[in-house]
N, C-alpha and C. Protein backbone atom coordinates (compact mmCIF):
# COMPACT_ATOMS: atom_id res chain seq x y z
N UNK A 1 -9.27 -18.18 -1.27
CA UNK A 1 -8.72 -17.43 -2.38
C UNK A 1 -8.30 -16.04 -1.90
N UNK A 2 -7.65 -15.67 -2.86
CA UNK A 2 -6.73 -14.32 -2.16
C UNK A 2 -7.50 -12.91 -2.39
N UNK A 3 -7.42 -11.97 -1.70
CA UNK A 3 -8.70 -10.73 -2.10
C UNK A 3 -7.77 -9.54 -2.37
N UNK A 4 -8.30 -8.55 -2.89
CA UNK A 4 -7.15 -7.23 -2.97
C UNK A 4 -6.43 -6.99 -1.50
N UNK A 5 -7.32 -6.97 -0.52
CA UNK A 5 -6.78 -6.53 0.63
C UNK A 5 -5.71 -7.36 0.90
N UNK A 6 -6.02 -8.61 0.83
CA UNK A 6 -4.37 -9.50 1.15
C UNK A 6 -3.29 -9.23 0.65
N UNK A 7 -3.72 -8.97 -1.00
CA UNK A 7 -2.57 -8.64 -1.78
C UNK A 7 -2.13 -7.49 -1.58
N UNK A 8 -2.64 -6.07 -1.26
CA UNK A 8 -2.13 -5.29 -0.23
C UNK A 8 -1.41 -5.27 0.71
N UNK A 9 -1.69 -6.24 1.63
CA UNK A 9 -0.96 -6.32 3.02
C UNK A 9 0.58 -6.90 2.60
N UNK A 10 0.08 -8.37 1.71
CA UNK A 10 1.28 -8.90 1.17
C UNK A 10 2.29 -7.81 0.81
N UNK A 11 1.83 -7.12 -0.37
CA UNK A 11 2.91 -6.41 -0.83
C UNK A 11 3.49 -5.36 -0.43
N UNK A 12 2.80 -4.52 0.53
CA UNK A 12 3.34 -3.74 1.33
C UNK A 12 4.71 -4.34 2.63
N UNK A 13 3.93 -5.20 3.11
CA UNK A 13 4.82 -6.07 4.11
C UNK A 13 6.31 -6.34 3.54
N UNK A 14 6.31 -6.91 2.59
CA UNK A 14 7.55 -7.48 1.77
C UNK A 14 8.27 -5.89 1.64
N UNK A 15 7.62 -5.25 0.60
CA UNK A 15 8.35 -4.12 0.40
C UNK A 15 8.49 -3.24 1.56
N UNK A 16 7.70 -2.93 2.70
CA UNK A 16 8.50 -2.16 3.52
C UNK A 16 9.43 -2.40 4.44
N UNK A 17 9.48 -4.19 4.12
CA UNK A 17 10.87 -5.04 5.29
C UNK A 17 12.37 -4.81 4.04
N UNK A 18 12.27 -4.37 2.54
CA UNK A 18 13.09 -4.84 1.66
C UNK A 18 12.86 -3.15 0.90
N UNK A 19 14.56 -2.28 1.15
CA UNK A 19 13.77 -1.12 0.58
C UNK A 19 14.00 -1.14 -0.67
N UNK A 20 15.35 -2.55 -1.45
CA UNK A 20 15.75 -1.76 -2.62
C UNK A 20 14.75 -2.29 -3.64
N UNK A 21 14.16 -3.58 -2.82
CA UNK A 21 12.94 -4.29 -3.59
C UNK A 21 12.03 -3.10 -3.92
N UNK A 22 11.49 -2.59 -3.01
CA UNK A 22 10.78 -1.52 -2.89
C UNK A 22 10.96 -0.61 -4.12
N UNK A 23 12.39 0.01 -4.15
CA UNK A 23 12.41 1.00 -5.04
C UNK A 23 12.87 0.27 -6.62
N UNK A 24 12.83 -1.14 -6.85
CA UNK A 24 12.95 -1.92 -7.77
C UNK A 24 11.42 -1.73 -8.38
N UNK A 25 10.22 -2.40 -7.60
CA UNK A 25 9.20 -2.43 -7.96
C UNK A 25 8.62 -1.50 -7.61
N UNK A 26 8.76 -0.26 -7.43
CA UNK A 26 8.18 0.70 -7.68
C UNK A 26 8.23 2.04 -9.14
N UNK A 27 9.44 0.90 -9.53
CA UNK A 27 9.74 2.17 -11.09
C UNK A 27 11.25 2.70 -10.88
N UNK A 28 12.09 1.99 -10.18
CA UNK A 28 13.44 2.92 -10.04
C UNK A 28 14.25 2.48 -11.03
N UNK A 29 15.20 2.82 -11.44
CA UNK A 29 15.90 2.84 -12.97
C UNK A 29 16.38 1.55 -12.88
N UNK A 30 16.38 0.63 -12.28
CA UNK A 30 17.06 -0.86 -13.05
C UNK A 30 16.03 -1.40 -12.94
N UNK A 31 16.24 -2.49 -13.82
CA UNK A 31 15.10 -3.76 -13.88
C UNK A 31 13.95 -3.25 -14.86
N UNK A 32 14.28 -2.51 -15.50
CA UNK A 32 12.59 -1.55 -15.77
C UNK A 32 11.81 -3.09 -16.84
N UNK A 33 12.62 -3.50 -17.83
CA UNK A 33 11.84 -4.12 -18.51
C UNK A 33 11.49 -5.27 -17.79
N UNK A 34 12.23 -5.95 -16.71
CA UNK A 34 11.89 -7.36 -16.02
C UNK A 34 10.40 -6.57 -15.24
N UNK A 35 10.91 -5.36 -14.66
CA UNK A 35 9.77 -5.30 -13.91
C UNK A 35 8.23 -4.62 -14.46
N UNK A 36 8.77 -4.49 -15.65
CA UNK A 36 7.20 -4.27 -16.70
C UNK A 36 6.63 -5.70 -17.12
N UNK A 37 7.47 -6.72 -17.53
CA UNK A 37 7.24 -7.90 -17.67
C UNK A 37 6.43 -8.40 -16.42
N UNK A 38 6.55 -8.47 -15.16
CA UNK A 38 6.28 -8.88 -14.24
C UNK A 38 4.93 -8.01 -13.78
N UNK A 39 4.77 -6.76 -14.09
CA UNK A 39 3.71 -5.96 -13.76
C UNK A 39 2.54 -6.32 -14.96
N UNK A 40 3.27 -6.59 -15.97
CA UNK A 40 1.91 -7.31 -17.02
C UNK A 40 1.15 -8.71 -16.27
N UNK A 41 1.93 -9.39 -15.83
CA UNK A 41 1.90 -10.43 -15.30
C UNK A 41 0.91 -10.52 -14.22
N UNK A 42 1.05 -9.53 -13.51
CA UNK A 42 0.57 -9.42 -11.76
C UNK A 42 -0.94 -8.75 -12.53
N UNK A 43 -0.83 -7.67 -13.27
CA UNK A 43 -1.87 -6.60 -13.37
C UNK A 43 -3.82 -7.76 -13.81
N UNK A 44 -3.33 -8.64 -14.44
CA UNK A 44 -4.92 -9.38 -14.99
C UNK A 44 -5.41 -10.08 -13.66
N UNK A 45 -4.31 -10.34 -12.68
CA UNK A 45 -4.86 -11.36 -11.53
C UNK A 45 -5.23 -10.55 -10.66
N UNK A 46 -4.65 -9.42 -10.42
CA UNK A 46 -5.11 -8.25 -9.39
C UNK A 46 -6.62 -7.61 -10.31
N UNK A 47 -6.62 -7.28 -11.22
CA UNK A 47 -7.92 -7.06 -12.45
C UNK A 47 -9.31 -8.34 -11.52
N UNK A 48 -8.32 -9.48 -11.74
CA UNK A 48 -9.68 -10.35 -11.66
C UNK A 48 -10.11 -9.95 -10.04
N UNK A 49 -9.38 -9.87 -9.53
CA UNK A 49 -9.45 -10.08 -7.42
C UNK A 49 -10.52 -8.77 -7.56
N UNK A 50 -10.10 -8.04 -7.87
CA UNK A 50 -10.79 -6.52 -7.89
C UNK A 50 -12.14 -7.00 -8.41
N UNK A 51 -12.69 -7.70 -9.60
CA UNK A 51 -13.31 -7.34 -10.18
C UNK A 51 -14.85 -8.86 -9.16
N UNK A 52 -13.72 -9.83 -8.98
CA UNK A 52 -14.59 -10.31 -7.59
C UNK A 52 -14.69 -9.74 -6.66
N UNK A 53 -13.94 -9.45 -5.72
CA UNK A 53 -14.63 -8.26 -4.66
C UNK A 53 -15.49 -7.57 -5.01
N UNK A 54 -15.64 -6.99 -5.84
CA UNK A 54 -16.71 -5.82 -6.53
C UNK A 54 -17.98 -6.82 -6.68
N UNK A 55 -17.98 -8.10 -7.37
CA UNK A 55 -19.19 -8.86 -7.56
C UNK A 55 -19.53 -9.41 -6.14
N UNK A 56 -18.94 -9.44 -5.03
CA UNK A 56 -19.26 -9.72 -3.72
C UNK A 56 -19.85 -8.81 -3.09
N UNK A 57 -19.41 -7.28 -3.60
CA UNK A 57 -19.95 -6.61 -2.70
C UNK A 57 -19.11 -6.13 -1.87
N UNK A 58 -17.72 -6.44 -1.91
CA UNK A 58 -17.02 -6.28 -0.48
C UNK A 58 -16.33 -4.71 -0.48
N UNK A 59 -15.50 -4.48 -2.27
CA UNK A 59 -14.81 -3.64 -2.60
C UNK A 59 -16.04 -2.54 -3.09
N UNK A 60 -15.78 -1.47 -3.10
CA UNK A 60 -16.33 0.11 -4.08
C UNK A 60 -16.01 -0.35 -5.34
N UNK A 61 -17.63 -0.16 -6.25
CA UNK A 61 -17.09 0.02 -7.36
C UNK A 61 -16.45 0.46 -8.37
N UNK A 62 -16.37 1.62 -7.80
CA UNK A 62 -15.78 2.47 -8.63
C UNK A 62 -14.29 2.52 -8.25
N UNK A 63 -13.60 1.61 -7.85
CA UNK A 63 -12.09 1.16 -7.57
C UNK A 63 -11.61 0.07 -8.80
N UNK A 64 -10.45 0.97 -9.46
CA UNK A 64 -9.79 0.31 -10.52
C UNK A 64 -8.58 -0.72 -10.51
N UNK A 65 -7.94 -1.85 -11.27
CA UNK A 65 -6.67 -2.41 -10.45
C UNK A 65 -5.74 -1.02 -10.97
N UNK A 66 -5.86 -0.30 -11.83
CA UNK A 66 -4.63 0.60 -11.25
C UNK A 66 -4.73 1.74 -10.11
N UNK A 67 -5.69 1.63 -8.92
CA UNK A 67 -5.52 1.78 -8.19
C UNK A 67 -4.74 1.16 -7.08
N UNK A 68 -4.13 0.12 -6.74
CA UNK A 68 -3.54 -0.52 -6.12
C UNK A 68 -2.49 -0.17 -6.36
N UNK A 69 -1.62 -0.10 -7.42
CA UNK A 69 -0.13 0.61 -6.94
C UNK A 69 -0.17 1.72 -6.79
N UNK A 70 -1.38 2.61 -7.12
CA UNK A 70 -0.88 3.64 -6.69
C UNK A 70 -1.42 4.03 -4.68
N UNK A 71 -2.19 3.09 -4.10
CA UNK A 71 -2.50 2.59 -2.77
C UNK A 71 -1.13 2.44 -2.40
N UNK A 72 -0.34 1.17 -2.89
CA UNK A 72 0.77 0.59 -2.57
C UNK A 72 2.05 1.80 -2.34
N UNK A 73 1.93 2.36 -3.68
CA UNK A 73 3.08 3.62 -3.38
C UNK A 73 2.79 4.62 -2.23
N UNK A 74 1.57 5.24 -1.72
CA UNK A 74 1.50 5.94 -1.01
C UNK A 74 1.78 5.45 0.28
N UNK A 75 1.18 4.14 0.90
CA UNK A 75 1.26 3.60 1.75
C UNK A 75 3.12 3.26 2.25
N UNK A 76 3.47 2.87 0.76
CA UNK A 76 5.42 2.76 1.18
C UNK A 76 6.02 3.77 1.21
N UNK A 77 5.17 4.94 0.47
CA UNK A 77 6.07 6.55 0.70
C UNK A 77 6.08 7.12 2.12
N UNK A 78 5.10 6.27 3.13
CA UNK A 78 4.79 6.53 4.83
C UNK A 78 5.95 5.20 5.56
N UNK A 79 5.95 3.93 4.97
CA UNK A 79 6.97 3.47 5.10
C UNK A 79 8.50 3.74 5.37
N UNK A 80 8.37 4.25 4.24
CA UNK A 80 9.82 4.59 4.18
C UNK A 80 10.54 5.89 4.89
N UNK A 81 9.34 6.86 4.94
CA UNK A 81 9.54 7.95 5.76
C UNK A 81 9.64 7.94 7.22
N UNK A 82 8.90 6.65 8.18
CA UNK A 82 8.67 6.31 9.63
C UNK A 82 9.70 5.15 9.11
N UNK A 83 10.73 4.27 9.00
CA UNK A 83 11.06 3.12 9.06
C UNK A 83 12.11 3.47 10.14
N UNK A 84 13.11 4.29 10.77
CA UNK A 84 13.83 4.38 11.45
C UNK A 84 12.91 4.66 12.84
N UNK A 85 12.07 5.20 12.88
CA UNK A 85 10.95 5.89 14.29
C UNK A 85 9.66 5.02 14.19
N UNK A 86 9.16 4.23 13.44
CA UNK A 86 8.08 3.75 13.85
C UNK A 86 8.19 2.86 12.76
N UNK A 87 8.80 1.55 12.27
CA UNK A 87 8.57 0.89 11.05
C UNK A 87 7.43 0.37 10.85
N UNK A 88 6.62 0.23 11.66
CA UNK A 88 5.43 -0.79 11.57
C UNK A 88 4.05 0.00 11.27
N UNK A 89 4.80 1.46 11.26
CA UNK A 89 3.42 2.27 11.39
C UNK A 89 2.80 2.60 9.66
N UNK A 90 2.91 1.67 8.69
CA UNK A 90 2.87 2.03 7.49
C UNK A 90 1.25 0.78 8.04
N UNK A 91 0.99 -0.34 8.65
CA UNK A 91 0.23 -0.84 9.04
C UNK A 91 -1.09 -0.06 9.53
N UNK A 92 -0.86 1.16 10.18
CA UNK A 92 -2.01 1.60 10.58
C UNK A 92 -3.02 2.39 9.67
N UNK A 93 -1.92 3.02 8.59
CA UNK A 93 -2.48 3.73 7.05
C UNK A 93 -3.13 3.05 6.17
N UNK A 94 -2.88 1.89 6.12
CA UNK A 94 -3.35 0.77 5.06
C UNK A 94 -4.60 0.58 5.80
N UNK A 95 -4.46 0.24 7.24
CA UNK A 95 -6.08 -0.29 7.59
C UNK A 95 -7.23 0.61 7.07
N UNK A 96 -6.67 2.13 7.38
CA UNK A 96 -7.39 3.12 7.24
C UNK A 96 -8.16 3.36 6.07
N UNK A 97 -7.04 3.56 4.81
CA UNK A 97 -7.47 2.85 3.73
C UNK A 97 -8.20 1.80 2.79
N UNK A 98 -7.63 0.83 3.47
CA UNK A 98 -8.73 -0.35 2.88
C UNK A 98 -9.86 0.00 3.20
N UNK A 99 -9.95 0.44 4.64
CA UNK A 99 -11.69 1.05 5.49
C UNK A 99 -12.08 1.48 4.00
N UNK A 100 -11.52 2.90 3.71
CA UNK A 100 -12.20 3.17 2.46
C UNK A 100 -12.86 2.65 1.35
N UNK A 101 -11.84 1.97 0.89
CA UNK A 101 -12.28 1.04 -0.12
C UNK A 101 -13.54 0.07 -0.08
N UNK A 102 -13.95 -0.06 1.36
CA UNK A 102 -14.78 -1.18 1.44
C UNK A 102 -16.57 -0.63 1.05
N UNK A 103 -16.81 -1.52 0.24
CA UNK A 103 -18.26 -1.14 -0.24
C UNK A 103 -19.16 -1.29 0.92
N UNK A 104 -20.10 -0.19 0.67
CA UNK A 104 -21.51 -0.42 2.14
C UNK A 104 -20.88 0.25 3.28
N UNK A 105 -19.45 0.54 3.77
CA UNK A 105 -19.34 1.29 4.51
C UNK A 105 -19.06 0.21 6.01
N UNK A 106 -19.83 -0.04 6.96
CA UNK A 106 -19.62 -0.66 7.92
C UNK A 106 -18.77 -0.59 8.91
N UNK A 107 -18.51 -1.13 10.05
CA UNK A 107 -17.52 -0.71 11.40
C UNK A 107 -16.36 -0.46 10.67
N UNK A 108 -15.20 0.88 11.57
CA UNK A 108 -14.12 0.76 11.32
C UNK A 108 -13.13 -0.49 11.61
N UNK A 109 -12.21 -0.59 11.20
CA UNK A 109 -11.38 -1.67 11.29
C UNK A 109 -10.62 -1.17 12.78
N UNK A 110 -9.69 -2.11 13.32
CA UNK A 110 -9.52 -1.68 15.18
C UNK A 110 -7.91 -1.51 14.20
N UNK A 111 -7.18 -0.72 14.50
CA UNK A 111 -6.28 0.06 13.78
C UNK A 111 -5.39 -0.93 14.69
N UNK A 112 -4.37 -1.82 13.96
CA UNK A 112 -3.03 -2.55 14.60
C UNK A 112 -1.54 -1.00 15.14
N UNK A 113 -1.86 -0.39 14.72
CA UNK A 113 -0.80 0.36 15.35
C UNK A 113 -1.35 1.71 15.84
N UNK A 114 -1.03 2.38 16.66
CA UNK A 114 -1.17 3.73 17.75
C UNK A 114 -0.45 4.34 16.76
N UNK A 115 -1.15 5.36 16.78
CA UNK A 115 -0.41 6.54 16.19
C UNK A 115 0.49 7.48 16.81
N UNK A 116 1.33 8.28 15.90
CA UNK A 116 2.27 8.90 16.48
C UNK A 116 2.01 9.92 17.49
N UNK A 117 2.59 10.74 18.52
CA UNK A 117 2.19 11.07 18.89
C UNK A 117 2.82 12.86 17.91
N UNK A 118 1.94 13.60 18.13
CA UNK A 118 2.52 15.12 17.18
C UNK A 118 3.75 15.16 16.88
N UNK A 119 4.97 15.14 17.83
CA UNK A 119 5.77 15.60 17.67
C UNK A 119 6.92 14.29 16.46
N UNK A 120 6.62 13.42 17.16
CA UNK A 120 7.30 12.04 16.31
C UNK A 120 6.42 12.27 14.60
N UNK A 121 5.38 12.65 14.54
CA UNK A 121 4.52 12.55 13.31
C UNK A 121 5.53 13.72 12.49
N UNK A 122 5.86 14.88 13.33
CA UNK A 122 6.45 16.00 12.30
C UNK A 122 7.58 15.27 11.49
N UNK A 123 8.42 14.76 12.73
CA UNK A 123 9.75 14.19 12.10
C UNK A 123 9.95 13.36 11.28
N UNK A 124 8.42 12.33 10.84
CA UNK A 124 8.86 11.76 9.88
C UNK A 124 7.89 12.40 8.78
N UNK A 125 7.18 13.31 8.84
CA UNK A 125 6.96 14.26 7.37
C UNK A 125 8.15 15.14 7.04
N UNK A 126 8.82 15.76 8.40
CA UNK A 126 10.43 16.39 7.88
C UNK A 126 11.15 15.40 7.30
N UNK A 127 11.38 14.12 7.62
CA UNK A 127 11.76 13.01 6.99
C UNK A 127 11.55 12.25 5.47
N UNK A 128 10.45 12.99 4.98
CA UNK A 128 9.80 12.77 3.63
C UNK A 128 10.05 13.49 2.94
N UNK A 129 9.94 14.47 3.12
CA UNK A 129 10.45 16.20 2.63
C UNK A 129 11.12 16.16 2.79
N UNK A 130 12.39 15.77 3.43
CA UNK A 130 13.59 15.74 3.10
C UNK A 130 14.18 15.04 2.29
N UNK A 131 14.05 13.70 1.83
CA UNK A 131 13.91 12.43 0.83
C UNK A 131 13.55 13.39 -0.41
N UNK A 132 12.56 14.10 0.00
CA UNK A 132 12.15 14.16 -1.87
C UNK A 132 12.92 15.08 -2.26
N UNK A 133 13.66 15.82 -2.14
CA UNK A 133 14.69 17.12 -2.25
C UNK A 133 15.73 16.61 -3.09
């Protein structure tokens, strides 16, 4: 069965290979009512995943399902900012993250991507900051 973290990875993956998807399901001016329809839809099954993890033990309790898009948005706002200099590096934020999320604490996760090195890291926060302008 599927856990928040999958559905994380899932939906990040999709949306940071697909940007207009991305800015579709993230709230951008078309689609709004298909994609409220569809967010009613998604929101009770992500509710339940959350609310098993939590009875496992795996997730923090105190993690809500509307935490997940807003996980999801931050994680694609690093996406979208590295996709020309490092696309894959929206992978290493999420691990980091989920780390968080995980109840009891335990080993870090072995991070799938190297981080930037300083100078590549500036360019894609100048790269974000420049987007949001």
């Amino acid at each position: 069965m599927a856990s928040p973290t999958w559905l994380l990875h899932v939906a990040v993956a999709i949306q940071a290979a697909d940007r207009g998807l991305r800015e579709v399901a993230l709230g951008g001016s078309r689609g709004g009512e298909r994609i409220a329809a569809v967010r009613a839809r998604i929101a009770p099954i992500v509710g339940r995943l959350v609310a098993r993890a939590q009875a496992e033990g795996a997730l923090r309790a105190d993690i809500r399902t509307s935490d997940t898009p807003m996980i999801q948005m931050m994680v694609l706002g690093l996406a979208d900012a590295a996709s020309a200099l490092a696309p894959e590096l929206w992978r290493r934020y999420l691990a980091i993250v989920l780390d968080g999320l995980r109840a009891g604490g335990g080993p870090p996760s072995l991070l799938p991507v190297e981080a930037l090195p300083l100078e590549q890291a500036q360019a894609v926060l100048q790269t974000a900051f420049t987007r949001r302008r």
